[in-house]
PDB file of N, CA and C in Angstrom:
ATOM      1  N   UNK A   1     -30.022 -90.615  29.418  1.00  0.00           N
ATOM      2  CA  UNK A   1     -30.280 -89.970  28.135  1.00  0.00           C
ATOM      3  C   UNK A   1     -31.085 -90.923  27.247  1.00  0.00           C
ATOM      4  N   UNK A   2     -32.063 -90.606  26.748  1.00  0.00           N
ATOM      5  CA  UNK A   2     -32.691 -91.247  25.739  1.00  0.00           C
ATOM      6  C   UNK A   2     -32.565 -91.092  24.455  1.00  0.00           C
ATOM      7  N   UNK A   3     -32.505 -92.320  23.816  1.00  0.00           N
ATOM      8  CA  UNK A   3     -31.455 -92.341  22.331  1.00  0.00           C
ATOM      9  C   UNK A   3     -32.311 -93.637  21.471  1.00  0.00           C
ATOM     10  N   UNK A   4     -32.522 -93.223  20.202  1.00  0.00           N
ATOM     11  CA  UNK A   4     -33.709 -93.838  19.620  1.00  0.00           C
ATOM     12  C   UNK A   4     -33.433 -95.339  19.192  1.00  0.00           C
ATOM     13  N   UNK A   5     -34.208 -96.220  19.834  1.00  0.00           N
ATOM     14  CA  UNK A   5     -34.445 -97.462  19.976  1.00  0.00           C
ATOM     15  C   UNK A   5     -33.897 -98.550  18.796  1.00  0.00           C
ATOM     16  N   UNK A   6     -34.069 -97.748  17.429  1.00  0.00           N
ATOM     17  CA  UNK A   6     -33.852 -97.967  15.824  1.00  0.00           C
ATOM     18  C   UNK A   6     -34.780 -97.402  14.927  1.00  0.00           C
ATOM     19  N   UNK A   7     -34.992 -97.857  14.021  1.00  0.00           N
ATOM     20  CA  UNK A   7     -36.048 -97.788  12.573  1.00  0.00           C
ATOM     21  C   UNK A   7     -37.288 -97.343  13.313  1.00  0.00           C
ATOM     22  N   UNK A   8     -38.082 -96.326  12.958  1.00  0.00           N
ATOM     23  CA  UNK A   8     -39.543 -95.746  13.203  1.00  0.00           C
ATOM     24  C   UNK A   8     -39.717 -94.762  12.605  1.00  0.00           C
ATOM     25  N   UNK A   9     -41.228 -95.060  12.955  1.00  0.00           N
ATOM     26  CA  UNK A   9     -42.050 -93.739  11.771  1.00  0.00           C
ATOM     27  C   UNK A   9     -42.831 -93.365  12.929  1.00  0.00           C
ATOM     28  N   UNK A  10     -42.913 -91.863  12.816  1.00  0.00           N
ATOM     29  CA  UNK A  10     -44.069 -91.080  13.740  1.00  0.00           C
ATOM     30  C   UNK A  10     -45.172 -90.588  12.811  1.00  0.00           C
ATOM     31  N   UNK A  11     -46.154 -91.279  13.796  1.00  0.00           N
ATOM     32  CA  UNK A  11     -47.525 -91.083  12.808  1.00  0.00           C
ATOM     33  C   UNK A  11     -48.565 -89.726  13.411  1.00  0.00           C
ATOM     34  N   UNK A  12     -48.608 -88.502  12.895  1.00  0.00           N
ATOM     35  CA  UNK A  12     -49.365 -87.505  13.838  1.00  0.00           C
ATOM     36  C   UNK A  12     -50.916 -88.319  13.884  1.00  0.00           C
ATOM     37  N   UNK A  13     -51.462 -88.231  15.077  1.00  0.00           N
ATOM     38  CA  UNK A  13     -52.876 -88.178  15.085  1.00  0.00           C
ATOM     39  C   UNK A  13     -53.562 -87.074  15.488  1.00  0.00           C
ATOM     40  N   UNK A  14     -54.989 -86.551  15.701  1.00  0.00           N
ATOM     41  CA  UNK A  14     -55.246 -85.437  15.843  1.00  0.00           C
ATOM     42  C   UNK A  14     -55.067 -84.835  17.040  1.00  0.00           C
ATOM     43  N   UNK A  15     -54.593 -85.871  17.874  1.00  0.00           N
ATOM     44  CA  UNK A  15     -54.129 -85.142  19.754  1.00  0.00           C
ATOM     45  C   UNK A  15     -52.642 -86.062  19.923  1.00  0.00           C
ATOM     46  N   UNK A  16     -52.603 -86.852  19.591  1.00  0.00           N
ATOM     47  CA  UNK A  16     -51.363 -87.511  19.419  1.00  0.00           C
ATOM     48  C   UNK A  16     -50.040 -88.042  18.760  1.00  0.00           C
ATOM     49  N   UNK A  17     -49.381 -88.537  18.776  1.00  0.00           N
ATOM     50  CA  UNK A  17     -48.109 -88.644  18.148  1.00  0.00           C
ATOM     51  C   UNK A  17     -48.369 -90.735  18.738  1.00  0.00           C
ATOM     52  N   UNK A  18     -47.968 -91.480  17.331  1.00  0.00           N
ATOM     53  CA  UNK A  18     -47.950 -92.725  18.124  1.00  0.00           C
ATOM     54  C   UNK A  18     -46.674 -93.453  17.062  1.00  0.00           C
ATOM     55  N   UNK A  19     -45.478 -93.426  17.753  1.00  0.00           N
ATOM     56  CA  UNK A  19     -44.610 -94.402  16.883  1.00  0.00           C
ATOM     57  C   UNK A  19     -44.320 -95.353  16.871  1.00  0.00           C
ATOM     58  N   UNK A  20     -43.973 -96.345  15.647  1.00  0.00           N
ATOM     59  CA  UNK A  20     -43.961 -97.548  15.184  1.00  0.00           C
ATOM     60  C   UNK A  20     -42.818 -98.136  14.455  1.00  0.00           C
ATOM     61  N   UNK A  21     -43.051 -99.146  14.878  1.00  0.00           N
ATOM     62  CA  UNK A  21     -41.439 -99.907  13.980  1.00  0.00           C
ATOM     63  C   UNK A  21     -42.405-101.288  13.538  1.00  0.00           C
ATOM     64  N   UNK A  22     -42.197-101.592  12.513  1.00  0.00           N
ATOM     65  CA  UNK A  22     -42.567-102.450  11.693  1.00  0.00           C
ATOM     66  C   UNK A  22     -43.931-102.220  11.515  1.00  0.00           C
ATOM     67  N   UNK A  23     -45.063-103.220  12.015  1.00  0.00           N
ATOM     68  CA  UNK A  23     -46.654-102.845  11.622  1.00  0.00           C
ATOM     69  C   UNK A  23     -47.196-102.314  12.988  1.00  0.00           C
ATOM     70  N   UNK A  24     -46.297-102.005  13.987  1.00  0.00           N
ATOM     71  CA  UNK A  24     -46.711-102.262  15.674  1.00  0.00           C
ATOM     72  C   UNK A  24     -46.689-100.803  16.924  1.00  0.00           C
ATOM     73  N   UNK A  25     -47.750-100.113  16.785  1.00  0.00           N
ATOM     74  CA  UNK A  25     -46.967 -98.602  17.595  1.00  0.00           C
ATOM     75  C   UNK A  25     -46.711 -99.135  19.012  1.00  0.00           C
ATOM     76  N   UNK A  26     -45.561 -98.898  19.089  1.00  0.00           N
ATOM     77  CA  UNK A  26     -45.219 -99.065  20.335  1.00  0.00           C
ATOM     78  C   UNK A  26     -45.000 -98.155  22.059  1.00  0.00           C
ATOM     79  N   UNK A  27     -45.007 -96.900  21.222  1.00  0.00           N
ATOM     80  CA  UNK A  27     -45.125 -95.895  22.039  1.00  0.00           C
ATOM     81  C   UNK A  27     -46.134 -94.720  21.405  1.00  0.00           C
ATOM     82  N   UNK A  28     -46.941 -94.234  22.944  1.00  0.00           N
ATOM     83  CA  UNK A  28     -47.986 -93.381  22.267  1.00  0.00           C
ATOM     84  C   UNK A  28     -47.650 -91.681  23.046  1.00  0.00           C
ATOM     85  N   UNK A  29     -47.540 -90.949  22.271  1.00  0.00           N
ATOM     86  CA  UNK A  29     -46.981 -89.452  22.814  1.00  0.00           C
ATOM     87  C   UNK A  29     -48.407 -88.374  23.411  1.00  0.00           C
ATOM     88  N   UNK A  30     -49.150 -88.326  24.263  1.00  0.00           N
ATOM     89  CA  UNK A  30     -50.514 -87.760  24.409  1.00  0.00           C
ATOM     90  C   UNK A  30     -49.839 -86.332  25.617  1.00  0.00           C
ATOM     91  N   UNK A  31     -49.690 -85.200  25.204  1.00  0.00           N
ATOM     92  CA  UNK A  31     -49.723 -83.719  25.779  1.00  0.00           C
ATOM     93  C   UNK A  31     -50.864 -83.483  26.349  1.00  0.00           C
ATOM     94  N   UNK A  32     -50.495 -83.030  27.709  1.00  0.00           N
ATOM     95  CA  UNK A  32     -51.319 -82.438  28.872  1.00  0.00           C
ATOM     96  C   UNK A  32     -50.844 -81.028  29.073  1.00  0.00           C
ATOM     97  N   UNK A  33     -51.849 -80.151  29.756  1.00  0.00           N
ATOM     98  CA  UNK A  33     -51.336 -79.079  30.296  1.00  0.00           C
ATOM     99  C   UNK A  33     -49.746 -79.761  31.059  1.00  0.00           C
ATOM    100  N   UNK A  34     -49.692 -80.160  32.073  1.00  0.00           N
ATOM    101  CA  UNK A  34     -48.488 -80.574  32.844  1.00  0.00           C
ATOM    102  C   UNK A  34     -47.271 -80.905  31.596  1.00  0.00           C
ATOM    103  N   UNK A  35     -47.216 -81.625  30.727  1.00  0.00           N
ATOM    104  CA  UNK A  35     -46.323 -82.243  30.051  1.00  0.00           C
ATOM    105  C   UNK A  35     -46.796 -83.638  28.842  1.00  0.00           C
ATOM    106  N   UNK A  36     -46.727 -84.687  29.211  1.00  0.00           N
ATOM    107  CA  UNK A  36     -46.814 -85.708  28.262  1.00  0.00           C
ATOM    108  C   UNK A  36     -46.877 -86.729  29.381  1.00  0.00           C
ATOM    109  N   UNK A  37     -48.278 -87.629  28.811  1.00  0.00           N
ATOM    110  CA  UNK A  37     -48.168 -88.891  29.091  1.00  0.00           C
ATOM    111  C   UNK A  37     -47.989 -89.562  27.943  1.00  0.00           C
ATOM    112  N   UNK A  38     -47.380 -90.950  28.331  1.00  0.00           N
ATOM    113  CA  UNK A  38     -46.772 -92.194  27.776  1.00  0.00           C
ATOM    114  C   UNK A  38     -47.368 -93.148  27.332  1.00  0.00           C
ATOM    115  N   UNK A  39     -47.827 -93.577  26.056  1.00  0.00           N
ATOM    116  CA  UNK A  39     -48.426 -94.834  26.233  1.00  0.00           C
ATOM    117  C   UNK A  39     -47.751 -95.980  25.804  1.00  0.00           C
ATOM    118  N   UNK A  40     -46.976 -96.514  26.592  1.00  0.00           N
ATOM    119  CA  UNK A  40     -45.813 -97.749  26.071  1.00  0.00           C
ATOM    120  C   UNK A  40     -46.381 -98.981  26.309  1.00  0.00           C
ATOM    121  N   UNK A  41     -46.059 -99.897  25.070  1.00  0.00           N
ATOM    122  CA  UNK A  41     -46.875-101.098  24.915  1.00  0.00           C
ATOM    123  C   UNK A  41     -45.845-102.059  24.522  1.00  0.00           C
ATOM    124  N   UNK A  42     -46.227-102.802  26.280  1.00  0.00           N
ATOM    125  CA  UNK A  42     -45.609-104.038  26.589  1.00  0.00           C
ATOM    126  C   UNK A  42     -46.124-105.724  26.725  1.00  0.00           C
ATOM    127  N   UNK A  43     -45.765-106.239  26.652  1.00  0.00           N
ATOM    128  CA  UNK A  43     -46.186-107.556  27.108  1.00  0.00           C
ATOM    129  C   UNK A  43     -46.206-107.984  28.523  1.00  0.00           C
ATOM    130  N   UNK A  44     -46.217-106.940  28.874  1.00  0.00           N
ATOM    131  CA  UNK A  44     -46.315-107.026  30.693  1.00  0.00           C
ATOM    132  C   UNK A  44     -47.008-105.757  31.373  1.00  0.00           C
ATOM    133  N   UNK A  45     -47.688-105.967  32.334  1.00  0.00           N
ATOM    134  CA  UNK A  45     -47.934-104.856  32.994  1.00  0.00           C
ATOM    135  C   UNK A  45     -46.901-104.164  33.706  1.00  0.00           C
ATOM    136  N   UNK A  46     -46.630-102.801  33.955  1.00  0.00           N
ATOM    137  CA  UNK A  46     -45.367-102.255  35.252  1.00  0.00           C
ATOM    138  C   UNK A  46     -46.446-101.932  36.356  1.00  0.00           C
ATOM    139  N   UNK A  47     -45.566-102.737  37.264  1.00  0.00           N
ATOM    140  CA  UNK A  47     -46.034-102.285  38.437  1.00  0.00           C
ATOM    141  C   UNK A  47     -45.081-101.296  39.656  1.00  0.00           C
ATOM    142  N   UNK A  48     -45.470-100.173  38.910  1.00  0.00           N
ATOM    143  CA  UNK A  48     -44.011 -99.184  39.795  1.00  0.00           C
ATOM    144  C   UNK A  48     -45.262 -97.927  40.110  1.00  0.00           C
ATOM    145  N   UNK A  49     -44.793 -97.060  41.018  1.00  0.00           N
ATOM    146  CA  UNK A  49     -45.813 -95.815  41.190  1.00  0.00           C
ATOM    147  C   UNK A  49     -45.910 -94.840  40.415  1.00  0.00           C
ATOM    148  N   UNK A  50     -45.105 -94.942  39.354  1.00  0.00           N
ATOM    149  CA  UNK A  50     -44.942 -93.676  38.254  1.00  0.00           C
ATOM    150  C   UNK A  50     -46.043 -94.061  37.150  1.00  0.00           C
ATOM    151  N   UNK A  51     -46.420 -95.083  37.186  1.00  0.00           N
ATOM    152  CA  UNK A  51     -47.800 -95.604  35.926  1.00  0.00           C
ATOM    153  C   UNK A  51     -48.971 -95.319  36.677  1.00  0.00           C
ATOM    154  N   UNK A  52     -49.480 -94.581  35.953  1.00  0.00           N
ATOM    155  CA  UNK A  52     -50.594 -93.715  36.229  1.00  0.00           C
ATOM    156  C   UNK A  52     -51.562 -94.643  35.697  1.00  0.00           C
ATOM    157  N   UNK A  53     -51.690 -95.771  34.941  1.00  0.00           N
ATOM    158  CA  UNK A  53     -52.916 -96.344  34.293  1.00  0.00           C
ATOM    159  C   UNK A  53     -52.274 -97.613  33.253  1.00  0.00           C
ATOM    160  N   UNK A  54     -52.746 -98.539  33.486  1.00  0.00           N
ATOM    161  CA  UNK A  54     -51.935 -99.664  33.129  1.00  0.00           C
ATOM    162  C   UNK A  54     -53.413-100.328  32.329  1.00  0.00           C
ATOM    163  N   UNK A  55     -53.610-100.632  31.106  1.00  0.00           N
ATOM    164  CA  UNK A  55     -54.718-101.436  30.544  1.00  0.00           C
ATOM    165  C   UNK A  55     -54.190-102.929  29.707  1.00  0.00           C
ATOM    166  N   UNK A  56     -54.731-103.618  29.896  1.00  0.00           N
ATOM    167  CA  UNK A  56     -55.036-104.754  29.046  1.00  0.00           C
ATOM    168  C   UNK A  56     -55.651-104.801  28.237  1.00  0.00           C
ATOM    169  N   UNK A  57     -55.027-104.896  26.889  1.00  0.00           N
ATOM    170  CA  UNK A  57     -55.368-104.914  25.579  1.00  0.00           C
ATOM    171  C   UNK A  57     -55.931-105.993  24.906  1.00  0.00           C
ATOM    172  N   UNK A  58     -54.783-107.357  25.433  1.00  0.00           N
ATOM    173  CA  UNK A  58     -55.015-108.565  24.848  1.00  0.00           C
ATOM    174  C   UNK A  58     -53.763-108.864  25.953  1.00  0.00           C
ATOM    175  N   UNK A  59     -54.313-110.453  25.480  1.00  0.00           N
ATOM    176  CA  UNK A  59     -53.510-111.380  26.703  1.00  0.00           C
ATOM    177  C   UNK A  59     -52.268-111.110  26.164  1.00  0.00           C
ATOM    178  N   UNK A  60     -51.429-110.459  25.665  1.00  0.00           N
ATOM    179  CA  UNK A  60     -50.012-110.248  25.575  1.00  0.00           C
ATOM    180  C   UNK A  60     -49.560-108.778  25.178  1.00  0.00           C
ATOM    181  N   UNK A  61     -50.498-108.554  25.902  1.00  0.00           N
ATOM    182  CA  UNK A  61     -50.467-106.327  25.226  1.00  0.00           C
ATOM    183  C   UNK A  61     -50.875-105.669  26.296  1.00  0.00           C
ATOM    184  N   UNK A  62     -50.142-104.657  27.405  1.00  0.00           N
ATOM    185  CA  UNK A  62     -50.562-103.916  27.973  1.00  0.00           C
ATOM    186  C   UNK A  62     -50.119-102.502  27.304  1.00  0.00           C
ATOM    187  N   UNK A  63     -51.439-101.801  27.661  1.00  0.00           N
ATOM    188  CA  UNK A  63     -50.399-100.048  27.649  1.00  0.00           C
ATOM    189  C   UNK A  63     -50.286 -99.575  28.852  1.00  0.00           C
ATOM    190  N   UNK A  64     -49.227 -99.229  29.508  1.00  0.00           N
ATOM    191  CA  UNK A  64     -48.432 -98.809  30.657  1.00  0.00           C
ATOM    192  C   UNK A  64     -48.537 -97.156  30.346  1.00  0.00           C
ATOM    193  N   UNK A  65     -48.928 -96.636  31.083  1.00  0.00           N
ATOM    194  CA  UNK A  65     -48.849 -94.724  30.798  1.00  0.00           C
ATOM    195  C   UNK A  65     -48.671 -94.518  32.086  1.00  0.00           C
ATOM    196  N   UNK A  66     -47.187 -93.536  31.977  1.00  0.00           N
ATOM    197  CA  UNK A  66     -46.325 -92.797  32.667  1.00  0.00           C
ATOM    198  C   UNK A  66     -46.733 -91.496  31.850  1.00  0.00           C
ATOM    199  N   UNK A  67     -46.542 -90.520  33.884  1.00  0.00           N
ATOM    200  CA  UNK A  67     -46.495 -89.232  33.061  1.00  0.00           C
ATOM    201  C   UNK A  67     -45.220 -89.000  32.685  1.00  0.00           C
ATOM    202  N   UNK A  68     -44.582 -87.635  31.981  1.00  0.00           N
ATOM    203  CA  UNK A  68     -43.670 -87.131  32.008  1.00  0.00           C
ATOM    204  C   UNK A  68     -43.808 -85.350  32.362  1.00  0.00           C
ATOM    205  N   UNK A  69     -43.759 -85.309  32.961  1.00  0.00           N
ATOM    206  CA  UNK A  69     -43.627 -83.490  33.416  1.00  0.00           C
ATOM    207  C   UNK A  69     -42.711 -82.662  32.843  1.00  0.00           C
ATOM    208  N   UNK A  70     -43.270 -81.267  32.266  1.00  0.00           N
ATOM    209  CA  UNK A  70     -42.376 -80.396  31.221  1.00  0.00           C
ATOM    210  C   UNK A  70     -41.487 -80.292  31.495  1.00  0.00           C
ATOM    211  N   UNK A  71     -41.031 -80.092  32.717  1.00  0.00           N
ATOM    212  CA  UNK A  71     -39.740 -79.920  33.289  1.00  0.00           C
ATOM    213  C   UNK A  71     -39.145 -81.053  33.671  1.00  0.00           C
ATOM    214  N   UNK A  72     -39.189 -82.052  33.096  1.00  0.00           N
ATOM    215  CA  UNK A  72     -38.472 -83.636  33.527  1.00  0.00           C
ATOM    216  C   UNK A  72     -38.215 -83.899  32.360  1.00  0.00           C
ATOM    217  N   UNK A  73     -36.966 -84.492  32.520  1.00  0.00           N
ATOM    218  CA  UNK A  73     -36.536 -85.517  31.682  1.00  0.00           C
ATOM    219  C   UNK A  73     -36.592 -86.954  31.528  1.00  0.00           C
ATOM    220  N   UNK A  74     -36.732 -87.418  30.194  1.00  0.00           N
ATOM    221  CA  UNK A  74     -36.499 -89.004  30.735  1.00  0.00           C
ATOM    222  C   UNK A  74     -35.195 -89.637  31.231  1.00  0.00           C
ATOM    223  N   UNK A  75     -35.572 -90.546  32.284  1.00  0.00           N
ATOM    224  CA  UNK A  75     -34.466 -91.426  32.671  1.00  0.00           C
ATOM    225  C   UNK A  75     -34.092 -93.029  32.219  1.00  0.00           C
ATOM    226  N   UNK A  76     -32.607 -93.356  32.777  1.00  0.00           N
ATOM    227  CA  UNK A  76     -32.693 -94.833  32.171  1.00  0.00           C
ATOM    228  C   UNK A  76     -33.985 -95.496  32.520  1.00  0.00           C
ATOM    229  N   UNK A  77     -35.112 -95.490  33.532  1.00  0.00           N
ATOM    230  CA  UNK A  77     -35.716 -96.605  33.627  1.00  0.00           C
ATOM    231  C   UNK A  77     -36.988 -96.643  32.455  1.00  0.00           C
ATOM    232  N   UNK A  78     -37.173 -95.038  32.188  1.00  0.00           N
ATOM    233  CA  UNK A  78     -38.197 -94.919  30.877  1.00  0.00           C
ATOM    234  C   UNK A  78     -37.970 -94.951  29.763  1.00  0.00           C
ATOM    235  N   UNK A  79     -36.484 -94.621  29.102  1.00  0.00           N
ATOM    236  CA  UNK A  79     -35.149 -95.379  28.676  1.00  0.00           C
ATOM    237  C   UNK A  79     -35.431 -96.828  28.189  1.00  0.00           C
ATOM    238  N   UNK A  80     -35.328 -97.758  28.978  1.00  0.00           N
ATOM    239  CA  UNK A  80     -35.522 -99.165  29.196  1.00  0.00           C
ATOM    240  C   UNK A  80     -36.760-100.137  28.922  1.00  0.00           C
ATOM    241  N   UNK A  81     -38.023 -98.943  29.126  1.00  0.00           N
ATOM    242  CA  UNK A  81     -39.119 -99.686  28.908  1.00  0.00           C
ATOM    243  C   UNK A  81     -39.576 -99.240  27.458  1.00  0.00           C
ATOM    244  N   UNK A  82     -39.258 -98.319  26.941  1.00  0.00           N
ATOM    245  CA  UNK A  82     -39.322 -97.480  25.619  1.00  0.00           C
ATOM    246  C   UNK A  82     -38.426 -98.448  24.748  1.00  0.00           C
ATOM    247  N   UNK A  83     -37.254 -99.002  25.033  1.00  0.00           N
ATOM    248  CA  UNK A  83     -36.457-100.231  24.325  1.00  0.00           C
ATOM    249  C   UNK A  83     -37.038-101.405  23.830  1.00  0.00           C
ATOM    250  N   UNK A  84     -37.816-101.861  25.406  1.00  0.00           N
ATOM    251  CA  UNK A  84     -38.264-102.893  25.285  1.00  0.00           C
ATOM    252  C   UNK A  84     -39.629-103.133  24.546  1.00  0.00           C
ATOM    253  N   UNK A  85     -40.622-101.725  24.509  1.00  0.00           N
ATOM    254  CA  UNK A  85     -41.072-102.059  23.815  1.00  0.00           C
ATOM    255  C   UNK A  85     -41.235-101.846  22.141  1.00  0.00           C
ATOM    256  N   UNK A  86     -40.086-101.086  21.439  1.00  0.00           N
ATOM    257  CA  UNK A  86     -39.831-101.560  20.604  1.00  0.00           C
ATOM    258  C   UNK A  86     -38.862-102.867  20.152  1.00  0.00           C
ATOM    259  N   UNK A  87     -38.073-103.280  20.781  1.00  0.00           N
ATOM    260  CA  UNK A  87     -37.956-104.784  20.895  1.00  0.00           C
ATOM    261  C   UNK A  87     -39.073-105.890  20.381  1.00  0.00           C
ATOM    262  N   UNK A  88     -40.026-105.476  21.395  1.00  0.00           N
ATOM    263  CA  UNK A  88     -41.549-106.372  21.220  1.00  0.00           C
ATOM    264  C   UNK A  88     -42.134-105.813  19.952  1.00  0.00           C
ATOM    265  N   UNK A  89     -41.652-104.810  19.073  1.00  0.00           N
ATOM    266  CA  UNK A  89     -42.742-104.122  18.466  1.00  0.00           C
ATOM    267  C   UNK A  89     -41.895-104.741  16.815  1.00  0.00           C
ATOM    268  N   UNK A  90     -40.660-104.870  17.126  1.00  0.00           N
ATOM    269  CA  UNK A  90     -39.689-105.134  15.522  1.00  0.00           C
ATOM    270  C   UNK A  90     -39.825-106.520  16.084  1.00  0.00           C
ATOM    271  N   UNK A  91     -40.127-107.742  17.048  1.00  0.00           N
ATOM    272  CA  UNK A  91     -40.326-109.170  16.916  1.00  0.00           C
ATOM    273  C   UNK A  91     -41.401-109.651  16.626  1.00  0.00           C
ATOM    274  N   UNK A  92     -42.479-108.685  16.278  1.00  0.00           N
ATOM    275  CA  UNK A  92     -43.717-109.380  15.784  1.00  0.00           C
ATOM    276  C   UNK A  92     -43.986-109.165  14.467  1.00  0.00           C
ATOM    277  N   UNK A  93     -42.909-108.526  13.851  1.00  0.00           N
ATOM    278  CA  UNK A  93     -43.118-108.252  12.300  1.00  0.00           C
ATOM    279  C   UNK A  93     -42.903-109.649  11.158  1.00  0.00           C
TER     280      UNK A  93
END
């Protein structure tokens, strides 16, 4: 079950949703026909088969994008990385 990380603001953009805790979005919400991809921003790349596209931002910033499919839910492991990167996102404030 996914259960909100702490303190954030959701900011609409004109195709997206990107929320933030302190000055830092940490997760980016982008709708597809299929469902929603992810744009979670870590200090690490994931290397698992569910990341569809992994970029380097800066030497301590990747965005990791997972899909999510309409009919799926999130699990602990998207859970976990959604934590962590607000973790990373309220320690750089």
């Amino acid at each position: 079950m996914l259960t909100s990380p702490g303190e954030h603001t959701v900011g609409e953009k004109k195709t997206s949703l990107h929320i933030t805790a302190g000055k830092s979005a940490f997760l980016g919400l982008h709708p597809r026909k299929e469902g929603i991809r992810l744009n979670i921003v870590l200090s690490r790349p994931l290397e698992v088969p569910r990341i569809v596209k992994v970029e380097k931002v800066s030497s301590n910033r990747f965005h990791n994008e997972p899909d999510l499919k309409a009919d799926e839910r999130p699990d602990d492991e998207l859970a976990s990385w959604i934590h962590e990167a607000y973790d990373r996102a309220i320690a750089r404030v």
